[in-house]
C-alpha atoms as a PDB file:
ATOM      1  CA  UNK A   1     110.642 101.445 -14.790  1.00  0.00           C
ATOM      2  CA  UNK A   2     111.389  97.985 -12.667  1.00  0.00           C
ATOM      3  CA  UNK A   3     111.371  98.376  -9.217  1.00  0.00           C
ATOM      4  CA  UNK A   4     114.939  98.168  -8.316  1.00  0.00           C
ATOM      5  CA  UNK A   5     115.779 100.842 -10.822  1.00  0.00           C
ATOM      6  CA  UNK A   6     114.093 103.583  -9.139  1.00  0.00           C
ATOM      7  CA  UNK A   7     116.116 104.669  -6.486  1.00  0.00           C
ATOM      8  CA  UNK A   8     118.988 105.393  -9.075  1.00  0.00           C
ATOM      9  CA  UNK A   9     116.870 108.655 -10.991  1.00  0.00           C
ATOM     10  CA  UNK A  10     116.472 109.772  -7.093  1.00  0.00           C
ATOM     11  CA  UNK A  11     120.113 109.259  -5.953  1.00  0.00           C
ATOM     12  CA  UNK A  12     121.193 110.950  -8.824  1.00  0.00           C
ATOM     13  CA  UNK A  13     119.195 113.944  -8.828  1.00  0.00           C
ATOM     14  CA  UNK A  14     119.931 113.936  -4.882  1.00  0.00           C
ATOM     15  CA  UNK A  15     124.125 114.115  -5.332  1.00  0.00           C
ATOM     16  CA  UNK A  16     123.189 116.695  -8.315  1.00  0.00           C
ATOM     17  CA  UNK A  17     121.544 119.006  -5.557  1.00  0.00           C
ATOM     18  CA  UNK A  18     124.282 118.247  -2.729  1.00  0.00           C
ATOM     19  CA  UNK A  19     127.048 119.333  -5.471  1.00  0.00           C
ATOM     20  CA  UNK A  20     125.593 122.958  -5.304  1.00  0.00           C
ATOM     21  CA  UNK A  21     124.673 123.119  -1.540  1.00  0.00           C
ATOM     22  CA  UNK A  22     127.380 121.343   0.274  1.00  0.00           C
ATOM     23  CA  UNK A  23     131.283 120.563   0.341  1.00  0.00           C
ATOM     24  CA  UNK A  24     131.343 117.237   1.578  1.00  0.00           C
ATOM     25  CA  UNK A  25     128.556 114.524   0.011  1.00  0.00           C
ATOM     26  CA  UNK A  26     127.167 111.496   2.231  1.00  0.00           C
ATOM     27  CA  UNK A  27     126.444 108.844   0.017  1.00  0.00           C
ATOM     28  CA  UNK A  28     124.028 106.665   1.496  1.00  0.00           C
ATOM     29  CA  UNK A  29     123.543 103.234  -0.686  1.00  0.00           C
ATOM     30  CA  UNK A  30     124.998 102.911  -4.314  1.00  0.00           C
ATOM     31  CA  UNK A  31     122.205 103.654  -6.787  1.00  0.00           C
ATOM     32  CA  UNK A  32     123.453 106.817  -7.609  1.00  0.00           C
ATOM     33  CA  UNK A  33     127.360 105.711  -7.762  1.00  0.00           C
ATOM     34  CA  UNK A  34     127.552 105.867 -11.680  1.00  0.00           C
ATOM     35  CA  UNK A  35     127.821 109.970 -11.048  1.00  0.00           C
ATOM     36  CA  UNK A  36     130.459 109.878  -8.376  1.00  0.00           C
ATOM     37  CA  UNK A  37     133.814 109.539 -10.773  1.00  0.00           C
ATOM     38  CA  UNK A  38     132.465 113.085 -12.147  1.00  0.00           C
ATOM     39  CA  UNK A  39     132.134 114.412  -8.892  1.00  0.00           C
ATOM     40  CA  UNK A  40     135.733 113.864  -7.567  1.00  0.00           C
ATOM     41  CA  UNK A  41     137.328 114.363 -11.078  1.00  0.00           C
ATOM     42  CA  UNK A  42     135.455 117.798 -11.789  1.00  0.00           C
ATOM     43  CA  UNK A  43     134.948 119.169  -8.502  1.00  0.00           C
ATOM     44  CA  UNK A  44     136.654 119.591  -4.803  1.00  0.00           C
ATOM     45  CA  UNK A  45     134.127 117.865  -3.283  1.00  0.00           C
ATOM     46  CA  UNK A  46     134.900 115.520  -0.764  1.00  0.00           C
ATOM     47  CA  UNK A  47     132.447 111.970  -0.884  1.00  0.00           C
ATOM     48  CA  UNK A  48     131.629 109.696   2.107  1.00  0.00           C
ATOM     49  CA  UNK A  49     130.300 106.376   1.251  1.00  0.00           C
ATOM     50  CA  UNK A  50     127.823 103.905   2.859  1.00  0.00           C
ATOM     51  CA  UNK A  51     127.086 100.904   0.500  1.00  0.00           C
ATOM     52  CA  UNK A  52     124.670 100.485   3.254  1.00  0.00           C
ATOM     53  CA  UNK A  53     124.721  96.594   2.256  1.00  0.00           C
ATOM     54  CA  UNK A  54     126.052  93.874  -0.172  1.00  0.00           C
ATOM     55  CA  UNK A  55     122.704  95.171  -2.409  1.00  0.00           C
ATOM     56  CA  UNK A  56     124.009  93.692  -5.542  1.00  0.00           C
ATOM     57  CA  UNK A  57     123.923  89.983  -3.333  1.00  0.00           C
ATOM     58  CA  UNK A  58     120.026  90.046  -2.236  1.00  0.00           C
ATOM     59  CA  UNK A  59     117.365  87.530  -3.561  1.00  0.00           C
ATOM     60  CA  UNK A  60     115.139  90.365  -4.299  1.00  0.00           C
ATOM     61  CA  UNK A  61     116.792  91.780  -7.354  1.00  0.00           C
ATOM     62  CA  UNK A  62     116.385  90.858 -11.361  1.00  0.00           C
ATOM     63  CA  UNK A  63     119.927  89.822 -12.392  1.00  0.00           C
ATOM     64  CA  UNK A  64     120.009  93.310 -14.355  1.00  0.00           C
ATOM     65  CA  UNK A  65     119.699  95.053 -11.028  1.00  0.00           C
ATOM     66  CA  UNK A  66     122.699  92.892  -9.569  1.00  0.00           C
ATOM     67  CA  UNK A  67     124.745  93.543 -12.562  1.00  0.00           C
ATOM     68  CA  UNK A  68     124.228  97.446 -11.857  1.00  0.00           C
ATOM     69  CA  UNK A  69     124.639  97.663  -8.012  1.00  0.00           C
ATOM     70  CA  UNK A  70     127.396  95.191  -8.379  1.00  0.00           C
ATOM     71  CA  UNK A  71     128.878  97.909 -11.011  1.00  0.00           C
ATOM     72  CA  UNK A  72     127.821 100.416  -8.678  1.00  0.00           C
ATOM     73  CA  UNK A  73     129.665  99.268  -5.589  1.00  0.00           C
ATOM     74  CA  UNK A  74     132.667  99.287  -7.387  1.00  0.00           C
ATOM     75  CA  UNK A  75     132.316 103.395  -8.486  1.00  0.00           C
ATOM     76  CA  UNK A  76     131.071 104.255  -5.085  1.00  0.00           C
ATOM     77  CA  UNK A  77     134.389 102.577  -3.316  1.00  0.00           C
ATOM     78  CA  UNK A  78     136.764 103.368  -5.614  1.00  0.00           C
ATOM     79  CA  UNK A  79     135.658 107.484  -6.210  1.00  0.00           C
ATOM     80  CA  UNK A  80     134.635 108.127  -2.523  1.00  0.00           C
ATOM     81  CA  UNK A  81     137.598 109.926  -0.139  1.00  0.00           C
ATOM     82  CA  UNK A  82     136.170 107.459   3.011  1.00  0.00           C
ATOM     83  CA  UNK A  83     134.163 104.077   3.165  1.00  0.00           C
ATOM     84  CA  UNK A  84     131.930 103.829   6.303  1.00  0.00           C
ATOM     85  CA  UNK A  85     129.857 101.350   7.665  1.00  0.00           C
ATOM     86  CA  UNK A  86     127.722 100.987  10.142  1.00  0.00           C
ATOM     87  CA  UNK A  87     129.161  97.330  11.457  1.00  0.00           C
ATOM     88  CA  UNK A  88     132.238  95.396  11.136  1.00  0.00           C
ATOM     89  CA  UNK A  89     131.094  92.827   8.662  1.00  0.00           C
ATOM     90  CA  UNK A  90     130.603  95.537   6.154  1.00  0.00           C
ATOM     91  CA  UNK A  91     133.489  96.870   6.576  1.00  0.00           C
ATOM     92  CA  UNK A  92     135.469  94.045   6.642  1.00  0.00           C
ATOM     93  CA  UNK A  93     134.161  93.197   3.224  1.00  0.00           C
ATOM     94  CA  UNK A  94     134.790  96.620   1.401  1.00  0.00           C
ATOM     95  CA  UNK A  95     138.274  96.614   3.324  1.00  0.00           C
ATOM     96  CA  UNK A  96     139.168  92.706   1.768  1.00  0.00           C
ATOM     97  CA  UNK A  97     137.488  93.180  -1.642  1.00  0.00           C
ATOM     98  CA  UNK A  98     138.081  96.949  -2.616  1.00  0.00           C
ATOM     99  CA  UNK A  99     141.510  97.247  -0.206  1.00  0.00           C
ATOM    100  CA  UNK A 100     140.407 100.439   1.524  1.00  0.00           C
ATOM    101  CA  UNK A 101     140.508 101.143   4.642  1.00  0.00           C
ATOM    102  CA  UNK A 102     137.063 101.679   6.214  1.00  0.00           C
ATOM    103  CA  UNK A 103     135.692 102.971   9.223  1.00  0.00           C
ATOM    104  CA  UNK A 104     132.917 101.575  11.330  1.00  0.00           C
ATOM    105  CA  UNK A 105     130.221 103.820  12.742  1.00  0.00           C
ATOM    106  CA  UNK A 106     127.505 102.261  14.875  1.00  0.00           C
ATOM    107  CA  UNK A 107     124.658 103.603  15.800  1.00  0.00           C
ATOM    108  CA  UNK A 108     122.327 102.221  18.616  1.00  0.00           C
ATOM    109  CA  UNK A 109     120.272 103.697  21.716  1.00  0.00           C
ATOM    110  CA  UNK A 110     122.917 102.793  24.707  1.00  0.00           C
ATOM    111  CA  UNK A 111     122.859 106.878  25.249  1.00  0.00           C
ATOM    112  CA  UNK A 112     118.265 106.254  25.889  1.00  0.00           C
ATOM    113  CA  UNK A 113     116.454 106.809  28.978  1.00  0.00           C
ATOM    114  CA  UNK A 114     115.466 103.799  30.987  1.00  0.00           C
ATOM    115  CA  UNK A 115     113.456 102.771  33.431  1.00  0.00           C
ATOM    116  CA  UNK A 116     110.907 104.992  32.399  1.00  0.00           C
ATOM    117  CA  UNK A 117     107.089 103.995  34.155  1.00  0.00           C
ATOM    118  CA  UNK A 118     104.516 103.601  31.160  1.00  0.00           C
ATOM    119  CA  UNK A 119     101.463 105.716  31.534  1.00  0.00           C
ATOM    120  CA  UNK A 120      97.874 103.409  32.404  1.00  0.00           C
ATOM    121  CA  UNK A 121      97.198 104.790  29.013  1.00  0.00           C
ATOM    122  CA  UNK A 122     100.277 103.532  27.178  1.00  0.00           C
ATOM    123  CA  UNK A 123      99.822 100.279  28.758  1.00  0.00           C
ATOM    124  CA  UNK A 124      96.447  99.774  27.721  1.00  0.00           C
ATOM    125  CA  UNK A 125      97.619 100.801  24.224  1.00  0.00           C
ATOM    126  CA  UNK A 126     100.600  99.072  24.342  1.00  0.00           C
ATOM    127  CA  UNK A 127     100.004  95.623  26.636  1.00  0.00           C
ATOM    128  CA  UNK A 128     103.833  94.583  26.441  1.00  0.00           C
ATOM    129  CA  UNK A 129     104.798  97.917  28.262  1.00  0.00           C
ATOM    130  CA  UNK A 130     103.726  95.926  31.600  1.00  0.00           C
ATOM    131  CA  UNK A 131     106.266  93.447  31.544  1.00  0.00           C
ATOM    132  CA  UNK A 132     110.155  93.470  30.053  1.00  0.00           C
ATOM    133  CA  UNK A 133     110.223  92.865  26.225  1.00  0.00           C
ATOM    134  CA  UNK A 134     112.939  92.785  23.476  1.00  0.00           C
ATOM    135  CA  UNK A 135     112.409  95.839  20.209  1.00  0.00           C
ATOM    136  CA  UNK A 136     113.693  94.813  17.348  1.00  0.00           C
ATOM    137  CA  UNK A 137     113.580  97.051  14.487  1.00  0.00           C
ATOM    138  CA  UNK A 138     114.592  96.597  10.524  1.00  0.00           C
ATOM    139  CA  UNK A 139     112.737  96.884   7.015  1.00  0.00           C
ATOM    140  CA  UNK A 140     111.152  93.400   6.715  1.00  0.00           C
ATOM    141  CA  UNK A 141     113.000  91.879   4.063  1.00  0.00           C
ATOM    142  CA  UNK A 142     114.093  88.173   3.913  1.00  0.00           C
ATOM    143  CA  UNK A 143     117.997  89.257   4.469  1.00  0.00           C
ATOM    144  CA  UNK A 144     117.262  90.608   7.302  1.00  0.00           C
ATOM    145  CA  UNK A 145     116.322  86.861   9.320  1.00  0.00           C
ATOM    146  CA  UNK A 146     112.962  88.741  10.669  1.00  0.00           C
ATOM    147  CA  UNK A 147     111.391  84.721  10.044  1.00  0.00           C
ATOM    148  CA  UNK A 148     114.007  83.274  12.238  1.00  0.00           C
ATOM    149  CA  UNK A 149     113.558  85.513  15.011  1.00  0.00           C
ATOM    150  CA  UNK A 150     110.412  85.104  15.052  1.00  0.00           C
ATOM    151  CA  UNK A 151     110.303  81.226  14.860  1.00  0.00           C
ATOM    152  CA  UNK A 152     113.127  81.498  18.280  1.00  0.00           C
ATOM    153  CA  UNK A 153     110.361  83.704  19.984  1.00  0.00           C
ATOM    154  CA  UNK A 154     107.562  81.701  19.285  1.00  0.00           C
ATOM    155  CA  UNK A 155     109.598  78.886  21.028  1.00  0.00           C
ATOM    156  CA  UNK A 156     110.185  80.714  24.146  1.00  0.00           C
ATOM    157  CA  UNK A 157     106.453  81.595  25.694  1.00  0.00           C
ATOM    158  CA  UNK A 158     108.222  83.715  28.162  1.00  0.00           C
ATOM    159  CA  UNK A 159     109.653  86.112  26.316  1.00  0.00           C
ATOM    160  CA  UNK A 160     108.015  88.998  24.313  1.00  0.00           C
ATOM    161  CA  UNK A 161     108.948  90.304  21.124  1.00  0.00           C
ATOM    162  CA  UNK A 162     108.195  93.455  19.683  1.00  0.00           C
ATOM    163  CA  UNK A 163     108.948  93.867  16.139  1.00  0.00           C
ATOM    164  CA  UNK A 164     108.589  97.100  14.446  1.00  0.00           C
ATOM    165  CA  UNK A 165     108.923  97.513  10.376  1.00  0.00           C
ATOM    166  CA  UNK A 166     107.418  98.178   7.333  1.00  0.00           C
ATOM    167  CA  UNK A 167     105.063  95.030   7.153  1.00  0.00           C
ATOM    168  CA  UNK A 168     102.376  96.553   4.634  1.00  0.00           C
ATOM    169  CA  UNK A 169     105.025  97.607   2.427  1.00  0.00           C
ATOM    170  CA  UNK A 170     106.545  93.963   1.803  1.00  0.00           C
ATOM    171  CA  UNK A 171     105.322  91.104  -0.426  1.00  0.00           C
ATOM    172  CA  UNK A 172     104.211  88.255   2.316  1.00  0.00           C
ATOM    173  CA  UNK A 173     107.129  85.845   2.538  1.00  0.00           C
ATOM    174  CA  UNK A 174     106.756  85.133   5.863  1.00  0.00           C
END
């Protein structure tokens, strides 16, 4: 099975298990969209959906992949009770293109503990604890500019960056 076909089996198989356990379904991403006009035509379920991103847009994906998340988007939309995102630009976009009204939901770490002194040990573990540093965190993927934030800290010696992702699980683009 290609890679950008496997999350679809999963998705699926994860909204078949919700149906039974739960009255309301979060739909994170659209891989398993194709099952959603059977769940609000057949059942009182009520669906929240995330496209999470403009997935059908990315470099990463065969043209058959785009033609099915494009597809996708359009199920997940159209046969979800409320579109959510978690920032503005999403939402615009599902709110222009699919004429719904969508709801933004951000999530961050204003509400975290600061100020907080680093053990000796965490600072010989973690160097950058000893001085202030910017955390910037996000799967490594070329849409998400990780390349050009790390070319505009490179240029500025007197800042740190710490950038936390899943760099052993990406092809080396960068």
């Amino acid at each position: 099975m290609p890679t950008e076909f496997k999350a679809s089996p999963y998705d699926t198989l994860s909204i078949l298990h919700a149906l039974f356990r739960s009255d309301v379904l979060l739909v994170l991403g659209v891989a398993g969209a194709w099952l959603l006009p059977f769940v609000k035509l057949f059942t009182g379920k009520k669906i929240i959906i995330s496209i999470d991103g403009i997935e059908w847009k990315r470099d990463k994906w065969s043209l058959p992949a785009k033609l099915y998340l494009w597809w996708a988007e359009k199920l997940a939309v159209r046969f979800s009770h409320i579109d959510i995102s978690d920032n503005e630009s999403i939402q615009d976009y599902t709110s222009l293109r699919y004429k719904t009204i969508s709801r933004v939901i951000e999530y961050g770490a204003d509400h975290t503990k600061v100020n907080l002194t680093p053990t000796s040990e965490n600072i010989e573990k973690y160097p950058f604890l000893s001085k202030e540093y910017a955390v910037k965190v996000c799967r490594i993927e070329p849409e998400n500019n990780v390349h050009t934030i790390v070319k505009v800290f490179s240029e500025l010696p007197d800042r740190t960056l710490v950038l936390v992702g899943n760099w052993k699980k990406q092809p080396v683009w960068y």
